[in-house]
PDB file of N, CA and C in Angstrom:
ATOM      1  N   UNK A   1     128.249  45.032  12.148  1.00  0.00           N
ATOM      2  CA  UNK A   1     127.976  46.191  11.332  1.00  0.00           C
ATOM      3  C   UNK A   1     127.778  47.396  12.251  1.00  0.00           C
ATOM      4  N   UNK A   2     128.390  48.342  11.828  1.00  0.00           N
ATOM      5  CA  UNK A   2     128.066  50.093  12.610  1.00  0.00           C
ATOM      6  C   UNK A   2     126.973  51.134  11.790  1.00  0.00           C
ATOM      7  N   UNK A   3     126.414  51.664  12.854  1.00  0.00           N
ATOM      8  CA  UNK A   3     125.888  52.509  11.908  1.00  0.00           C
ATOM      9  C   UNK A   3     126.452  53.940  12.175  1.00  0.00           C
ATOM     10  N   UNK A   4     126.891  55.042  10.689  1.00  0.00           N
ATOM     11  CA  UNK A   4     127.167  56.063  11.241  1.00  0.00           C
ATOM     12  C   UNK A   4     126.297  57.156  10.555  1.00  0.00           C
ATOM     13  N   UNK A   5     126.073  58.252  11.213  1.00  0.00           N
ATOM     14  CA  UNK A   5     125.195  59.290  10.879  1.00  0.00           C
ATOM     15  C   UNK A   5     125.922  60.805  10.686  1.00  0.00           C
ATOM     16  N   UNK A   6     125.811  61.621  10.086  1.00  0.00           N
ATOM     17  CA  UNK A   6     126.831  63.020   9.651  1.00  0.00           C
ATOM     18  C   UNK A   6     125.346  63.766   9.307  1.00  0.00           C
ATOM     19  N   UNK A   7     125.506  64.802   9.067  1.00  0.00           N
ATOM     20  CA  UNK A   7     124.718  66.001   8.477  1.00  0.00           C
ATOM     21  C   UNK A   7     125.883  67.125   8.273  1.00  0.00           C
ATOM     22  N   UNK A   8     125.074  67.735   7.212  1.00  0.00           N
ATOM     23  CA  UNK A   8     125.524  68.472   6.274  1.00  0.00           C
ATOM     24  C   UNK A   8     124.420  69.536   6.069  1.00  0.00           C
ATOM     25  N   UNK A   9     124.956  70.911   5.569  1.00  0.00           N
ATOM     26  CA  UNK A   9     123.753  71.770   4.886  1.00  0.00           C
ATOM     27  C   UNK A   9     123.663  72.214   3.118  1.00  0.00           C
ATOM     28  N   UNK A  10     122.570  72.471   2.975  1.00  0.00           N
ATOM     29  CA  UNK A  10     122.994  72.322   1.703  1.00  0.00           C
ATOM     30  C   UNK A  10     122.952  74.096   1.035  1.00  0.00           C
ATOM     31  N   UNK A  11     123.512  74.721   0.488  1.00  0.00           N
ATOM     32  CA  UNK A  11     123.394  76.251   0.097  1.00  0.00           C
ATOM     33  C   UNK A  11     121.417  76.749   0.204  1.00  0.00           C
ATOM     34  N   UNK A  12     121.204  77.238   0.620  1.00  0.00           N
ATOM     35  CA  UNK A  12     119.549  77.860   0.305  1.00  0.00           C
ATOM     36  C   UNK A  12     118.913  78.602  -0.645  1.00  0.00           C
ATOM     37  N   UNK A  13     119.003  77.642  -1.352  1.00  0.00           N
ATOM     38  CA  UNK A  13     118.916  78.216  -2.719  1.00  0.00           C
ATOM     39  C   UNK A  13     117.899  76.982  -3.611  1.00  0.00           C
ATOM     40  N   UNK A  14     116.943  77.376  -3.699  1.00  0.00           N
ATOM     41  CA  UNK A  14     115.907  75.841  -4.470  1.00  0.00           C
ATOM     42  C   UNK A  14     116.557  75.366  -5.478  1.00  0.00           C
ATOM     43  N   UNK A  15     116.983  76.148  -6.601  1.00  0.00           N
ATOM     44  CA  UNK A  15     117.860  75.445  -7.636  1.00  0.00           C
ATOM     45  C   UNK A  15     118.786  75.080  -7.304  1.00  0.00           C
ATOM     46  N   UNK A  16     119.543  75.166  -6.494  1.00  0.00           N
ATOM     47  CA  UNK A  16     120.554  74.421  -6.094  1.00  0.00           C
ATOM     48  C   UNK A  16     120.170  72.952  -6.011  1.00  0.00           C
ATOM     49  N   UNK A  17     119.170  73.209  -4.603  1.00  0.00           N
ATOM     50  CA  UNK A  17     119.146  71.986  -4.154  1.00  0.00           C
ATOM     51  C   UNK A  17     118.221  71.460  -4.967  1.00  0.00           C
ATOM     52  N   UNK A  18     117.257  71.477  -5.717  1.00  0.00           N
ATOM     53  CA  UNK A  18     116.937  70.907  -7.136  1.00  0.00           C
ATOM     54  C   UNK A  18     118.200  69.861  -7.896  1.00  0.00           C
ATOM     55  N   UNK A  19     119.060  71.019  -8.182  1.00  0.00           N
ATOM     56  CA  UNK A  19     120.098  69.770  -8.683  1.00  0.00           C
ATOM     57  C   UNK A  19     120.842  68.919  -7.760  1.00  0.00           C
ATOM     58  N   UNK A  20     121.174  69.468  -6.826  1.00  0.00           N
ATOM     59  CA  UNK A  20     121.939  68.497  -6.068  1.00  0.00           C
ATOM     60  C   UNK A  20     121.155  67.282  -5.667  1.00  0.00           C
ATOM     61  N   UNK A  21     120.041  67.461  -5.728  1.00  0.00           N
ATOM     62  CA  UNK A  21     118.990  66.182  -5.763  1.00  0.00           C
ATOM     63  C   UNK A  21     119.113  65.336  -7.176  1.00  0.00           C
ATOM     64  N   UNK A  22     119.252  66.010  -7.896  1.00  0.00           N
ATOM     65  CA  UNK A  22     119.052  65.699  -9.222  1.00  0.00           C
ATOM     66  C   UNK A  22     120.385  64.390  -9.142  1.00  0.00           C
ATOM     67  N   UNK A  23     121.326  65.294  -8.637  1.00  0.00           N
ATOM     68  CA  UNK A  23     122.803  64.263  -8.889  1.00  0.00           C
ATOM     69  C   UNK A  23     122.845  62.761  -7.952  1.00  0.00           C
ATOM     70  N   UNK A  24     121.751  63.114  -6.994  1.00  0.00           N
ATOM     71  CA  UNK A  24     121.786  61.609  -6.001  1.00  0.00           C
ATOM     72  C   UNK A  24     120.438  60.901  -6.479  1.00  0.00           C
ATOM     73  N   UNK A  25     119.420  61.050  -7.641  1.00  0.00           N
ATOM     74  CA  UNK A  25     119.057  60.448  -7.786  1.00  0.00           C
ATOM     75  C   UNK A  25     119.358  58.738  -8.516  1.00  0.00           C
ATOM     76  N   UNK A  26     118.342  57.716  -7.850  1.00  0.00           N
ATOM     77  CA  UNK A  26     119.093  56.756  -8.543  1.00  0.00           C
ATOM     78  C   UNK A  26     119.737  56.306 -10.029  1.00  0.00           C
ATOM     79  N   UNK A  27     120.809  56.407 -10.025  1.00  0.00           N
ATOM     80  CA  UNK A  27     121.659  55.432 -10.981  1.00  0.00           C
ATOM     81  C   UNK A  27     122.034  56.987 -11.995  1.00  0.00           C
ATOM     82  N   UNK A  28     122.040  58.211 -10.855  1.00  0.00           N
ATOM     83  CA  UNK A  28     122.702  59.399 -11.455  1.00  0.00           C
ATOM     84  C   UNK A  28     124.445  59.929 -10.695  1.00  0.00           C
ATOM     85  N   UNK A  29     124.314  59.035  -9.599  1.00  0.00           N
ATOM     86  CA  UNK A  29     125.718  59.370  -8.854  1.00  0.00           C
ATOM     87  C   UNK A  29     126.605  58.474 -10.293  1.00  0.00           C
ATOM     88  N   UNK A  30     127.895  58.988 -10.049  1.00  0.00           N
ATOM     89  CA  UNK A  30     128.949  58.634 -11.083  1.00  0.00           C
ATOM     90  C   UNK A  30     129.528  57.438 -10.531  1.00  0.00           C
ATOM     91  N   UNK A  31     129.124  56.199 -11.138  1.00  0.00           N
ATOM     92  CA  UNK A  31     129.524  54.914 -11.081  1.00  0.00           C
ATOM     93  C   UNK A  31     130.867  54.872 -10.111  1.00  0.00           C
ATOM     94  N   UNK A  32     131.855  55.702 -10.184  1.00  0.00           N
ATOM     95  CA  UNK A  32     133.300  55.503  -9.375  1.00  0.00           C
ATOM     96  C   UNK A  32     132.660  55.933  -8.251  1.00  0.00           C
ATOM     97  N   UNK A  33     132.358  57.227  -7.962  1.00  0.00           N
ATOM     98  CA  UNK A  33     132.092  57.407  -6.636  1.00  0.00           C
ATOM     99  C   UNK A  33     130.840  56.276  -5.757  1.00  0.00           C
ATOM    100  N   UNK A  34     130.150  55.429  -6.173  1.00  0.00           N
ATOM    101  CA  UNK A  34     129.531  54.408  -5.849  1.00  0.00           C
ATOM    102  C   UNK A  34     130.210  53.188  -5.691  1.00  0.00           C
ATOM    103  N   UNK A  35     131.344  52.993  -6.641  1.00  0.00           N
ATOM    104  CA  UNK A  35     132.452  52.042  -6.327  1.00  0.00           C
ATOM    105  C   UNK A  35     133.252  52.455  -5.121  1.00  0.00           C
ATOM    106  N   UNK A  36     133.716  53.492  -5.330  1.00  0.00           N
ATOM    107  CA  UNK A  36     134.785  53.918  -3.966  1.00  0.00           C
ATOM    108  C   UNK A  36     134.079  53.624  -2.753  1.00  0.00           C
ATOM    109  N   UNK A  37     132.458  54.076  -3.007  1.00  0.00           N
ATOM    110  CA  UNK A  37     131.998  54.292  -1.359  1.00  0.00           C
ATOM    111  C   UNK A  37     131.768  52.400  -0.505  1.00  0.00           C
ATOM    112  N   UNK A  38     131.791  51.836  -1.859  1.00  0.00           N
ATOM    113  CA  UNK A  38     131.457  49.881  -1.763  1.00  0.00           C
ATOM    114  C   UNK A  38     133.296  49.035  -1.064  1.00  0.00           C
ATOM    115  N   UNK A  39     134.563  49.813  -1.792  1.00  0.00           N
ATOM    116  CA  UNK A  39     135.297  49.514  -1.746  1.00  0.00           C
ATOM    117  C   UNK A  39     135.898  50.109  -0.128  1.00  0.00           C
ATOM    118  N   UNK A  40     135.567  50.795   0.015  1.00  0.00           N
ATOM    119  CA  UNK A  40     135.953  51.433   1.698  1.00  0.00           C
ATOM    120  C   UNK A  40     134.740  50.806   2.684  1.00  0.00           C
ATOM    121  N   UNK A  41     134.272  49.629   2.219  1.00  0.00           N
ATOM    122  CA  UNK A  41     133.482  49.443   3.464  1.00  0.00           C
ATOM    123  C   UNK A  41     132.234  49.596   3.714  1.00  0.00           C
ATOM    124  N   UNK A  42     131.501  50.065   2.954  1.00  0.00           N
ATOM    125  CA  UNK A  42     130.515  50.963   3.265  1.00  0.00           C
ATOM    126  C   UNK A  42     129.235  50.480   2.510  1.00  0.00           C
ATOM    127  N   UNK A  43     128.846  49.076   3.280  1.00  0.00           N
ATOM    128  CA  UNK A  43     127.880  48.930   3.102  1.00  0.00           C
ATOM    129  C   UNK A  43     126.480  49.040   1.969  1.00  0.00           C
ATOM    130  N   UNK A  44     126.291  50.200   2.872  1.00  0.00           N
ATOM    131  CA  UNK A  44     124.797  51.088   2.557  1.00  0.00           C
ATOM    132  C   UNK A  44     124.604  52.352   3.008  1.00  0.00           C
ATOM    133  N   UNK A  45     124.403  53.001   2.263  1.00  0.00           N
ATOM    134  CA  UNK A  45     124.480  54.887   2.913  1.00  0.00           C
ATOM    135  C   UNK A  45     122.841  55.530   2.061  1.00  0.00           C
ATOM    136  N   UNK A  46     122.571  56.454   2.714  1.00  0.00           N
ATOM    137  CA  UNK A  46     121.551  56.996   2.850  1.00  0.00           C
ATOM    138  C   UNK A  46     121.686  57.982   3.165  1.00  0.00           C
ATOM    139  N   UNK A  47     121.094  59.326   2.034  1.00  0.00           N
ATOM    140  CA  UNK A  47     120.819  61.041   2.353  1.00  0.00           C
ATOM    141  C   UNK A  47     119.537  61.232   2.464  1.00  0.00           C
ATOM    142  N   UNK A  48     119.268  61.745   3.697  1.00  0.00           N
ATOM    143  CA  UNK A  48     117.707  62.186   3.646  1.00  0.00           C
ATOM    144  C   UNK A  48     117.636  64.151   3.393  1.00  0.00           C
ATOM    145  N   UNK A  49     117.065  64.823   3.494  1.00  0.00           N
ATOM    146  CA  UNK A  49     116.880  65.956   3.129  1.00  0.00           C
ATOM    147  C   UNK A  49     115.378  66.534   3.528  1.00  0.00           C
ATOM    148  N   UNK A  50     115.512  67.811   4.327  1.00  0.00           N
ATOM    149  CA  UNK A  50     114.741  68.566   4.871  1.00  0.00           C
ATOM    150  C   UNK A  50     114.962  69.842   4.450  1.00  0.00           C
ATOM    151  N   UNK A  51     113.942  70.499   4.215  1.00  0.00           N
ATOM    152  CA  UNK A  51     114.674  71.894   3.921  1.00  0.00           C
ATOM    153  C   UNK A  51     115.856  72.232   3.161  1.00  0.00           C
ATOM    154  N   UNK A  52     116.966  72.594   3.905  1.00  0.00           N
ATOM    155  CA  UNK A  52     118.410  72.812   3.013  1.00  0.00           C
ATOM    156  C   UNK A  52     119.137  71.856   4.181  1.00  0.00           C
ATOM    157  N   UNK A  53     118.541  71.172   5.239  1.00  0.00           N
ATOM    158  CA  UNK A  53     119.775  70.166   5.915  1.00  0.00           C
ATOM    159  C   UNK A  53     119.557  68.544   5.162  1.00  0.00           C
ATOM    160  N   UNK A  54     120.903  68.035   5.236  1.00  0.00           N
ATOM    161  CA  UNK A  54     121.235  66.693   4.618  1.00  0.00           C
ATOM    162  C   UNK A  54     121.353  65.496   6.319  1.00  0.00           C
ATOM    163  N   UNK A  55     120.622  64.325   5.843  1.00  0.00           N
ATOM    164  CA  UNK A  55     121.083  63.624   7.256  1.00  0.00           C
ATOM    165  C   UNK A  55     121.590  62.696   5.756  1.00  0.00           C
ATOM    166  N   UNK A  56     122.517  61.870   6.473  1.00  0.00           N
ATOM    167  CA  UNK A  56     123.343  60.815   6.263  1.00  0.00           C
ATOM    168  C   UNK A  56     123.909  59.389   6.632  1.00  0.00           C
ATOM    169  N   UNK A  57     123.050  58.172   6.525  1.00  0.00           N
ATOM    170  CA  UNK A  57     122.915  57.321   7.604  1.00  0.00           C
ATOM    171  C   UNK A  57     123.605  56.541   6.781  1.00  0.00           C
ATOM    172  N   UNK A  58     124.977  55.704   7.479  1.00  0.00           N
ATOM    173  CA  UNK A  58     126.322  55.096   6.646  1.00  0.00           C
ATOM    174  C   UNK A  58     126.055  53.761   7.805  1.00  0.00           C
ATOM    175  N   UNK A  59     125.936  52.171   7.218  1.00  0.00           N
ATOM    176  CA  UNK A  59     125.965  51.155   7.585  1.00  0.00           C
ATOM    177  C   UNK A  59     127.866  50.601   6.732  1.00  0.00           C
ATOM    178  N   UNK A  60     127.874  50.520   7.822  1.00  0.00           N
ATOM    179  CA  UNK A  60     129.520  50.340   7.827  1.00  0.00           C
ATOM    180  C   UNK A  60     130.390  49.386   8.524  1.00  0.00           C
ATOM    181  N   UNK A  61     131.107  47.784   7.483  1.00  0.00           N
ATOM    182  CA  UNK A  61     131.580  46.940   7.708  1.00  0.00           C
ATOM    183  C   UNK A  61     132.885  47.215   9.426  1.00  0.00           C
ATOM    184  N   UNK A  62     132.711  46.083  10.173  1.00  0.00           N
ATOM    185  CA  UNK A  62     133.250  46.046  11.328  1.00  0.00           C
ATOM    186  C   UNK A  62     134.941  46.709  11.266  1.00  0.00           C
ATOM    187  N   UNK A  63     135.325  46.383   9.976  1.00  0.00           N
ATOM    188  CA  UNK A  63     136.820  46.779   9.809  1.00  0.00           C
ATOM    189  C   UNK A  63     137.124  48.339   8.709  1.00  0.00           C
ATOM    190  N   UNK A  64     135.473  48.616   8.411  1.00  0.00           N
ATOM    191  CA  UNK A  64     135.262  49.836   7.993  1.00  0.00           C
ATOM    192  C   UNK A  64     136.506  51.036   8.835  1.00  0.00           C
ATOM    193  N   UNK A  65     137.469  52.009   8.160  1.00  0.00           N
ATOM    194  CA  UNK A  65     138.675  52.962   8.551  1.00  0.00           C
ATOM    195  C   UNK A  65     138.153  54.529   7.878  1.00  0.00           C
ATOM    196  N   UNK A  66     137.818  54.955   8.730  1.00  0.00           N
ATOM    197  CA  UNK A  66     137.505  56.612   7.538  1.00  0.00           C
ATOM    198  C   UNK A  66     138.563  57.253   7.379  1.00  0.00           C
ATOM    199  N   UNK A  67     139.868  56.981   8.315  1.00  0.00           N
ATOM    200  CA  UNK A  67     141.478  57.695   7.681  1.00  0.00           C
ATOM    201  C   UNK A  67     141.754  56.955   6.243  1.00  0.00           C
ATOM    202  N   UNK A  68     141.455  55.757   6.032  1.00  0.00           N
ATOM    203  CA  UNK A  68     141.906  54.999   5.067  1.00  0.00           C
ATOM    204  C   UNK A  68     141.024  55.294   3.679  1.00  0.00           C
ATOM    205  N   UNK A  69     139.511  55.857   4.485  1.00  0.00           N
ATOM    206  CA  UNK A  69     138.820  56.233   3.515  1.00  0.00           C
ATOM    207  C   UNK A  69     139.111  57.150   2.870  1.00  0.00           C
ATOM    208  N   UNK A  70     139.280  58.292   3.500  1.00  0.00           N
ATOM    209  CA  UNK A  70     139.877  59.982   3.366  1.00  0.00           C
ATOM    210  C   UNK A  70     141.072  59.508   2.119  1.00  0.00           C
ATOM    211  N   UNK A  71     142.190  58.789   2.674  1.00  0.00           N
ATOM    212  CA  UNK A  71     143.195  58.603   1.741  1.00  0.00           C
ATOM    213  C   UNK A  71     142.748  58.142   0.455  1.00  0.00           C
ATOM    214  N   UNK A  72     142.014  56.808   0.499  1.00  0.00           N
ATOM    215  CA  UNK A  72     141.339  56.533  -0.399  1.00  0.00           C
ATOM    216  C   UNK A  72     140.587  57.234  -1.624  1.00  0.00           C
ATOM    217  N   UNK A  73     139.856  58.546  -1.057  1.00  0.00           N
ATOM    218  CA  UNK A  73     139.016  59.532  -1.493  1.00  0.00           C
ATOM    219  C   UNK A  73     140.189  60.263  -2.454  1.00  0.00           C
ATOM    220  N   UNK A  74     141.649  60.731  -1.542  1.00  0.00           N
ATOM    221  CA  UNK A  74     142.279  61.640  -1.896  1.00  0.00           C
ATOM    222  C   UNK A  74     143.126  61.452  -2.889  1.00  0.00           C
ATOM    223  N   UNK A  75     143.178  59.833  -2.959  1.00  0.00           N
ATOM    224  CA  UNK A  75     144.101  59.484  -4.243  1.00  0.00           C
ATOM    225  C   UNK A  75     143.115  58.929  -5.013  1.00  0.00           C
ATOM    226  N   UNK A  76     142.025  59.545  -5.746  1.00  0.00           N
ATOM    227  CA  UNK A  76     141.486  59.423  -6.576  1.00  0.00           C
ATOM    228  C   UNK A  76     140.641  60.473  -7.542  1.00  0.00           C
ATOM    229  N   UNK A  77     141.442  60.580  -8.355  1.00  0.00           N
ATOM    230  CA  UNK A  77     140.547  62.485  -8.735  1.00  0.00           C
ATOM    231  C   UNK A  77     139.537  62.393  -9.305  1.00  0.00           C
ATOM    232  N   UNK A  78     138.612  61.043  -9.694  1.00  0.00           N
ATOM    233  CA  UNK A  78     136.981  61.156 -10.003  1.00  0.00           C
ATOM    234  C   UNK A  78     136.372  61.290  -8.968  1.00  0.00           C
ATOM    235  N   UNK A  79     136.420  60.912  -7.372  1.00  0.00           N
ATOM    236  CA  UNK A  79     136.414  61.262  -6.038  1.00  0.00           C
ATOM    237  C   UNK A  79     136.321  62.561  -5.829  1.00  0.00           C
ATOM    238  N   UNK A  80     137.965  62.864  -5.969  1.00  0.00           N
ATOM    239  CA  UNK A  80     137.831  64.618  -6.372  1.00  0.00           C
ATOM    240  C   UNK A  80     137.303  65.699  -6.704  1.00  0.00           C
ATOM    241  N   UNK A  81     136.399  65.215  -7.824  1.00  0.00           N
ATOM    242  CA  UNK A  81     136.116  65.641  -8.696  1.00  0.00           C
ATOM    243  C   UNK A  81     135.012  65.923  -8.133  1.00  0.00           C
ATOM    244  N   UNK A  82     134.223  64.844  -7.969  1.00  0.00           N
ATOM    245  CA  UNK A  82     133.164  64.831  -7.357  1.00  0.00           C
ATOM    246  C   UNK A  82     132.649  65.618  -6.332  1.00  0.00           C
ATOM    247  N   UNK A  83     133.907  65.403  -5.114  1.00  0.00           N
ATOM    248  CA  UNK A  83     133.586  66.187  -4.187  1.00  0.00           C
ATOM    249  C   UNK A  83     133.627  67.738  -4.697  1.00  0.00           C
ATOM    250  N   UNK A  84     134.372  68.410  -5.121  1.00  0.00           N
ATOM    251  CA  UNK A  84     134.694  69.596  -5.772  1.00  0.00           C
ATOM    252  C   UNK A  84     132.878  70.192  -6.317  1.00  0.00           C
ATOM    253  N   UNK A  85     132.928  69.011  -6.964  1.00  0.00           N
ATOM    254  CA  UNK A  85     131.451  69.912  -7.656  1.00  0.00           C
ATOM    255  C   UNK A  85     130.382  69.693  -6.259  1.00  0.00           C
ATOM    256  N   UNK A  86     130.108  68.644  -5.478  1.00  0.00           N
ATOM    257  CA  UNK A  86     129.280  68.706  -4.525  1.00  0.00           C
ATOM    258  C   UNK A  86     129.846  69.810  -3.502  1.00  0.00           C
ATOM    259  N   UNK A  87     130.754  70.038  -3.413  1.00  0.00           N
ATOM    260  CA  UNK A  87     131.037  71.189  -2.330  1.00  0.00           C
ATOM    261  C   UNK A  87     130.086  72.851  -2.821  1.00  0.00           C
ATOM    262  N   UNK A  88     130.216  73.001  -4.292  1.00  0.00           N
ATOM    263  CA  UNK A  88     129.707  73.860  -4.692  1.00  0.00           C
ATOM    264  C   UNK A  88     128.129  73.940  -4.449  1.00  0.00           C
ATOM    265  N   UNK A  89     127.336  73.301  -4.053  1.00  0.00           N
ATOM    266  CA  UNK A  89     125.385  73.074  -3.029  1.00  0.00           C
ATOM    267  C   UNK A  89     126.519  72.747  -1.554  1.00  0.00           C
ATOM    268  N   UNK A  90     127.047  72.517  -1.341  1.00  0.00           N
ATOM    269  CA  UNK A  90     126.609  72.292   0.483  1.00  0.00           C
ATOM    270  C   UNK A  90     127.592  73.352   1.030  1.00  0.00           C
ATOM    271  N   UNK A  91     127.160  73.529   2.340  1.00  0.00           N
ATOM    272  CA  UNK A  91     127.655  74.344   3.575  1.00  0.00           C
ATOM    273  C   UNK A  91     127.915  73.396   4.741  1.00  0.00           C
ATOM    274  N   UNK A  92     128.647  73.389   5.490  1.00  0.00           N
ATOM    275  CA  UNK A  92     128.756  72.482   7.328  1.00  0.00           C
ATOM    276  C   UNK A  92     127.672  73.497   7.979  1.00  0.00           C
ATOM    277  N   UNK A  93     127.237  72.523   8.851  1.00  0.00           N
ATOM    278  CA  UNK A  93     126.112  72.675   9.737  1.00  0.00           C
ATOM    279  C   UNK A  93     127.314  73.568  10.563  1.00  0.00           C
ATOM    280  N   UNK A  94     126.493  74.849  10.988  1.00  0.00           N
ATOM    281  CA  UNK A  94     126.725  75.873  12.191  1.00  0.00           C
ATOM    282  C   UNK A  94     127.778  75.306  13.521  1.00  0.00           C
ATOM    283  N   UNK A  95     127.315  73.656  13.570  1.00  0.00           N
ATOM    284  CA  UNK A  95     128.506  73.155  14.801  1.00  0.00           C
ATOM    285  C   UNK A  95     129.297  72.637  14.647  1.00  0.00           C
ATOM    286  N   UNK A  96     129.670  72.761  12.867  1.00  0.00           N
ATOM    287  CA  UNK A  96     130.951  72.055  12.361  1.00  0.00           C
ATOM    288  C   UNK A  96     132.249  72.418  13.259  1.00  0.00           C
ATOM    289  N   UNK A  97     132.524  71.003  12.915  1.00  0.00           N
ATOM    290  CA  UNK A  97     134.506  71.252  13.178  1.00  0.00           C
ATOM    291  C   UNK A  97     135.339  72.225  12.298  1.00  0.00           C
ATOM    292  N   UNK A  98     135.979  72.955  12.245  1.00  0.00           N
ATOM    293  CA  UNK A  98     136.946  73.722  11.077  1.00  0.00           C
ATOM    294  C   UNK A  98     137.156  72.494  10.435  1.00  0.00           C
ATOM    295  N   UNK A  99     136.822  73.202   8.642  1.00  0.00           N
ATOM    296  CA  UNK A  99     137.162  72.089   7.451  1.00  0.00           C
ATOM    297  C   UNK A  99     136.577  71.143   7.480  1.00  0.00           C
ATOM    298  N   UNK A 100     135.329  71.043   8.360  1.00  0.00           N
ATOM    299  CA  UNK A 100     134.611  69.613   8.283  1.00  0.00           C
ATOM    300  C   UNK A 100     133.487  70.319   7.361  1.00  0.00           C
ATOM    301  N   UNK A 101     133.315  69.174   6.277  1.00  0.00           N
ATOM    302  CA  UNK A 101     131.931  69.249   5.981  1.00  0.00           C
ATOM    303  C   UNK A 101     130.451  68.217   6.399  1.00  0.00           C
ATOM    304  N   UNK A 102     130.844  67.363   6.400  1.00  0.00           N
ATOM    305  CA  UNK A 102     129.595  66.165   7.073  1.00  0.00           C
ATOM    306  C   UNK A 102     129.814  65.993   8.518  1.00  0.00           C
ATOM    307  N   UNK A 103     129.562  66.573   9.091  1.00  0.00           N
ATOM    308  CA  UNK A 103     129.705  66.524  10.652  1.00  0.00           C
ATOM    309  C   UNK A 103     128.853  65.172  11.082  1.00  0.00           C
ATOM    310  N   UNK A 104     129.924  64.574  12.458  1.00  0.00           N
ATOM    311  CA  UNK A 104     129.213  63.383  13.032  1.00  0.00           C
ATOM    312  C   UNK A 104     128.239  64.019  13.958  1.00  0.00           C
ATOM    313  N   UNK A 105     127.206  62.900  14.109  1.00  0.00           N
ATOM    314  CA  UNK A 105     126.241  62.907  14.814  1.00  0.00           C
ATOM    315  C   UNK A 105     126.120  62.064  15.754  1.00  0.00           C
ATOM    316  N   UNK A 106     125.826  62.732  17.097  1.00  0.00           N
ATOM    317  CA  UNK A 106     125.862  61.560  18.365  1.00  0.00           C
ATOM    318  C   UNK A 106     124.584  61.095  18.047  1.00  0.00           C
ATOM    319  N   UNK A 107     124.067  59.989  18.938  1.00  0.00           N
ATOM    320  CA  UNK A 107     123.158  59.182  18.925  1.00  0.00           C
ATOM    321  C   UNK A 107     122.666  59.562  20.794  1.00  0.00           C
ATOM    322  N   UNK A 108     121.136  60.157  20.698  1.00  0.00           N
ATOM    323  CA  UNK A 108     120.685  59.634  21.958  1.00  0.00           C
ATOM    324  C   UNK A 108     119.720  59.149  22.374  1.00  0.00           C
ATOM    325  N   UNK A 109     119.270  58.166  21.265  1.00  0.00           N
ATOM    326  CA  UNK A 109     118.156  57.121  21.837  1.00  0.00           C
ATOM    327  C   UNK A 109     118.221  56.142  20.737  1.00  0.00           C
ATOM    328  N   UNK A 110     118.230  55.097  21.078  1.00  0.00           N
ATOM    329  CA  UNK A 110     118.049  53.605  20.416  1.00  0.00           C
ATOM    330  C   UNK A 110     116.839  52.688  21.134  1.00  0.00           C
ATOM    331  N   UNK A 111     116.461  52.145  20.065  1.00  0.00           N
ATOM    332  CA  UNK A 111     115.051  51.359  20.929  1.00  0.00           C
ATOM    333  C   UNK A 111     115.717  50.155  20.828  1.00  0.00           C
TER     334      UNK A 111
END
C-alpha cells in the first residue's frame, strides 16, 4: 500500500467553505464519485482542513495508476460534474503546477 498526500486551497470565503464541508460530510459525497474513487484503487482518502487549506491523505493499492485515474475521471460526467461544482470553493495552493489543482506533497519525515 502507498500513501499519497496533495493539498489544495479552498476560496476564502466562510460560506463557501461551510458548504464545501457540507458536501464531504459523511454519506453526502455523491455515491458515483465514492465508487469511482474505490474503483481506481484508492483505498482510503482523507480531507483535513485548516483555515481555507485542504490536506489530502490517499492510501493507495500497489497497482493504483493516476493517468488511468484522470482517464477514468474524464470519461465519466457524474465525475465531471462533480469536479465542475467542487472547482467552484477551491483554488491551487500558490506552488501549484499550471492546471494543477491538488498539488503533490513531498514527505520529509516518517517515524
Amino acid at each position: 500500500m502507498k500513501r499519497l498526500c496533495f493539498a489544495c486551497d479552498l476560496r476564502d470565503d466562510p460560506i463557501a467553505i461551510e458548504k464545501y464541508k457540507e458536501y464531504h460530510k459523511s454519506g453526502n459525497a455523491w455515491p458515483e464519485i465514492t465508487d469511482s474513487i474505490r474503483e481506481a484503487g484508492i483505498l482510503d482518502m482523507q480531507i483535513y482542513l485548516i483555515g481555507n487549506r485542504l490536506f489530502m491523505i490517499m492510501e493507495v493499492s500497489e497497482t493504483f495508476d493516476s493517468v488511468k485515474k484522470a482517464e477514468m475521471d474524464a470519461a465519466n460526467p457524474k465525475v465531471q460534474e462533480w469536479e465542475e461544482l467542487m472547482s467552484s470553493f477551491q483554488q491551487a495552493v500558490p506552488w501549484a503546477a499550471e492546471n494543477e489543482k491538488w498539488s503533490p506533497m513531498q514527505c520529509i519525515f516518517s517515524l
